[in-house]
C-alpha atoms as a PDB file:
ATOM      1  CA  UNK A   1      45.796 300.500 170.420  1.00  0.00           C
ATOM      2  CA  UNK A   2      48.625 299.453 172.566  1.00  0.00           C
ATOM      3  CA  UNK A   3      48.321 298.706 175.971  1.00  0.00           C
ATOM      4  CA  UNK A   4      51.407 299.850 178.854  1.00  0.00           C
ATOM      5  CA  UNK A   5      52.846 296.930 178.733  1.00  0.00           C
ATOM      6  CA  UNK A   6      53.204 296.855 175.065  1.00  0.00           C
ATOM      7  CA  UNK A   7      54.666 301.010 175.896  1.00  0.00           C
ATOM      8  CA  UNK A   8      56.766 299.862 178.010  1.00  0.00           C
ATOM      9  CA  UNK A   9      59.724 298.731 176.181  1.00  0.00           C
ATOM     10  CA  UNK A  10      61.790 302.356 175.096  1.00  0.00           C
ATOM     11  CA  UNK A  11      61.016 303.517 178.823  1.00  0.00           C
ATOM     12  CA  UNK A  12      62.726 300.571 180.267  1.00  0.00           C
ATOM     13  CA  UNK A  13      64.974 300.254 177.881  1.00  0.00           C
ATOM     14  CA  UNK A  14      66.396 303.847 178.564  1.00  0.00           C
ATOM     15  CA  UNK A  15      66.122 302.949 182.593  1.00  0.00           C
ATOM     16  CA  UNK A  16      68.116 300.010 181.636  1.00  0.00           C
ATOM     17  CA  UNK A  17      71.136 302.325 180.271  1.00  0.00           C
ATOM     18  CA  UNK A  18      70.922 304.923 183.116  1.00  0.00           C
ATOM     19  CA  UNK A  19      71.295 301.811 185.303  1.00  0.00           C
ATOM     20  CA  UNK A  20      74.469 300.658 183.354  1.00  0.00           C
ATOM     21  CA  UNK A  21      75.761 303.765 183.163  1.00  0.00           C
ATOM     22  CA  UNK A  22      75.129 304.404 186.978  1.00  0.00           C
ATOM     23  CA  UNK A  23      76.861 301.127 187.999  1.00  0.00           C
ATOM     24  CA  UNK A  24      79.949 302.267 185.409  1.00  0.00           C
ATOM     25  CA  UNK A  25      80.439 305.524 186.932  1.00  0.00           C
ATOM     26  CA  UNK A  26      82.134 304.286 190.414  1.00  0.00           C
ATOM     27  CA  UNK A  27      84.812 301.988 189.068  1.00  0.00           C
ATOM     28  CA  UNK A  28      85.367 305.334 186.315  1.00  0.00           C
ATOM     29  CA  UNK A  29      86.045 307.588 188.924  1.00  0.00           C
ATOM     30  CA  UNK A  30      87.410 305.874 191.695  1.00  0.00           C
ATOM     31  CA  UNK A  31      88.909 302.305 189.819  1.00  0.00           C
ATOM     32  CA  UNK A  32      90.622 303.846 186.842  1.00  0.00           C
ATOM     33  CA  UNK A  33      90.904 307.591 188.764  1.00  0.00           C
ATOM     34  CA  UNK A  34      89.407 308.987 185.560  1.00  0.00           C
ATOM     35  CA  UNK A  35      87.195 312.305 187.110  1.00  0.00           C
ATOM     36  CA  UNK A  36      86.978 313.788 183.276  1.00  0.00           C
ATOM     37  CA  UNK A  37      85.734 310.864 182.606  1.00  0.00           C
ATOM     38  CA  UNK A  38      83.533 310.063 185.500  1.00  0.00           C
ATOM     39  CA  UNK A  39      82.243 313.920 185.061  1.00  0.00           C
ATOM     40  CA  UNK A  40      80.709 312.879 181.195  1.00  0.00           C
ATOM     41  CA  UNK A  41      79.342 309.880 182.075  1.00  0.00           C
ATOM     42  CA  UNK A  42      77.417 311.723 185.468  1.00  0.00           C
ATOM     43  CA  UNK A  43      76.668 314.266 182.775  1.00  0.00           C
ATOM     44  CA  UNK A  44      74.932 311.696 180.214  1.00  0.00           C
ATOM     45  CA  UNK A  45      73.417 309.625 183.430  1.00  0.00           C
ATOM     46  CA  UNK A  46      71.676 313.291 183.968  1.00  0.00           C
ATOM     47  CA  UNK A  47      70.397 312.944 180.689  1.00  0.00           C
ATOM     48  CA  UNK A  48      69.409 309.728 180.457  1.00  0.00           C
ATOM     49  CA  UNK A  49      67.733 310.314 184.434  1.00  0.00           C
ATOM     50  CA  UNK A  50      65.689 312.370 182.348  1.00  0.00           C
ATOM     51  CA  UNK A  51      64.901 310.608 179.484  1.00  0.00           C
ATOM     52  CA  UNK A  52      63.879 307.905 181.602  1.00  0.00           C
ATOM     53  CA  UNK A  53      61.274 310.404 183.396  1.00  0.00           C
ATOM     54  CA  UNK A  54      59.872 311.658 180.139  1.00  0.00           C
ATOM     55  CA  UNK A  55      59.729 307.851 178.952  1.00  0.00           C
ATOM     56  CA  UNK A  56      57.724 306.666 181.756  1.00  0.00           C
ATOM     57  CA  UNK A  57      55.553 309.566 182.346  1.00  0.00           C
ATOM     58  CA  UNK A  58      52.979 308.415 179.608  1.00  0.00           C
ATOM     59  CA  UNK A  59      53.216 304.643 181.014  1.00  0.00           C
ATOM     60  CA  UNK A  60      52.817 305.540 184.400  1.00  0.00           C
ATOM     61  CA  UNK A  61      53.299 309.032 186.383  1.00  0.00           C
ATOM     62  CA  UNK A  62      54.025 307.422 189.323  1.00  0.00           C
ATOM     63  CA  UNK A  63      56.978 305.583 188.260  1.00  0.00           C
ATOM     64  CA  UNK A  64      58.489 308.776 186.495  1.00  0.00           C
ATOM     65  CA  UNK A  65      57.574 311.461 189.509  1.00  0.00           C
ATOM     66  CA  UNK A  66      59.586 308.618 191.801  1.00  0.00           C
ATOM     67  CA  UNK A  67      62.753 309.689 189.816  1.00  0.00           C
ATOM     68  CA  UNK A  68      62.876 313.014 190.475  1.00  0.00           C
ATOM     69  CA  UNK A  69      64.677 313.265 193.679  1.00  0.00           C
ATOM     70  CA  UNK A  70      67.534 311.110 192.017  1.00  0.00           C
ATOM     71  CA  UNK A  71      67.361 313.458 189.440  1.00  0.00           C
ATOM     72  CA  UNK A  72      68.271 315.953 191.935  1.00  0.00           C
ATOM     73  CA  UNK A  73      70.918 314.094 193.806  1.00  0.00           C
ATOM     74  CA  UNK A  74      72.828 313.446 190.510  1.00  0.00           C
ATOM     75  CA  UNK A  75      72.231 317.526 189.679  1.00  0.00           C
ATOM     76  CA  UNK A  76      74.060 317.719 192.908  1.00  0.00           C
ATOM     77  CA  UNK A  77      76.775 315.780 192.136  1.00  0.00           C
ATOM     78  CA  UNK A  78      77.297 317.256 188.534  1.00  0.00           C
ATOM     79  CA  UNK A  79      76.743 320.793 189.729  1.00  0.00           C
ATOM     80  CA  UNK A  80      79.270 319.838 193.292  1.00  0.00           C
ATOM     81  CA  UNK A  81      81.626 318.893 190.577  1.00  0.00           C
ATOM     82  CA  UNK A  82      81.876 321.347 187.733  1.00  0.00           C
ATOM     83  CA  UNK A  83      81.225 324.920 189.828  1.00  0.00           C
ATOM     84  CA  UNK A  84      83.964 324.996 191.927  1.00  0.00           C
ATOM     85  CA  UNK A  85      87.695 324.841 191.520  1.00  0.00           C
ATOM     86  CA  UNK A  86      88.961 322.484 188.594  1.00  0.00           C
ATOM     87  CA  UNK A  87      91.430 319.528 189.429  1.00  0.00           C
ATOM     88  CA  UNK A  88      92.394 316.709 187.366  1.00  0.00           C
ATOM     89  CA  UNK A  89      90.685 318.459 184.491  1.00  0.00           C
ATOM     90  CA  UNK A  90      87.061 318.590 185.675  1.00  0.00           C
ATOM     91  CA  UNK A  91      85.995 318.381 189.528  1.00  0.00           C
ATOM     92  CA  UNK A  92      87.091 320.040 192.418  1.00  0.00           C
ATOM     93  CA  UNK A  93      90.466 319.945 193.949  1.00  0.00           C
ATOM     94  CA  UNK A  94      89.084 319.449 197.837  1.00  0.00           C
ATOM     95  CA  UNK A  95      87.283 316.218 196.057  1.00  0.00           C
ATOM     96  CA  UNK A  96      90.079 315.433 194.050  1.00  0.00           C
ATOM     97  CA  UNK A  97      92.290 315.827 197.737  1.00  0.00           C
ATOM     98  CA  UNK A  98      89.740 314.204 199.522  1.00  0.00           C
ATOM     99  CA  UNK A  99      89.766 310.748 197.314  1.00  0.00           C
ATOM    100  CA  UNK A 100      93.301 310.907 197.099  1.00  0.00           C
ATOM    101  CA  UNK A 101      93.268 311.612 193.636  1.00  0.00           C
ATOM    102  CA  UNK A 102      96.270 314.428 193.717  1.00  0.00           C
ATOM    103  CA  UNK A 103      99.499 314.906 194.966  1.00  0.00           C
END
């Protein structure tokens, strides 16, 4: 039988790539001014947020129910950016106006 440190590997692994992908997403948006990009890699963050919940919930509960309200925060962010008007391709033009990214 394993033990959950030997379990432990995929979970972090997967936390690992939300991580990278979370560090990757400010110089996207605001570095390279690349919102249709910056509005996939939110989207597969999302995903991998929960991957990374359903990963660690076996290896520890704790660990995975701490997640959650980042989980929410980056819903937030995907749904503040994809419900609402549509400027330079996918987010809103008052954010797009706001960072300076039009006009």
């Amino acid at each position: 039988m394993r033990t959950a440190a030997g379990l432990a590997g995929l979970p972090l692994a997967i936390y690992l790539a939300q991580l990278v992908l979370n560090a990757a997403w400010t110089p996207i948006f605001f570095g390279l001014h690349r919102p249709d990009l910056a509005f996939i890699a939110i989207v597969l963050l999302w995903l991998l947020i929960v991957a990374t919940i359903a990963a660690f919930h076996p290896v520890n509960a704790a660990a995975a129910w701490l997640l959650l309200p980042y989980l929410a925060w980056v819903t937030f962010a995907v749904s503040y950016g994809s419900l609402a008007d549509t400027c330079c391709g996918l987010v809103t033009a008052t954010y797009c106006a706001f960072y300076g990214l039009v006009g």
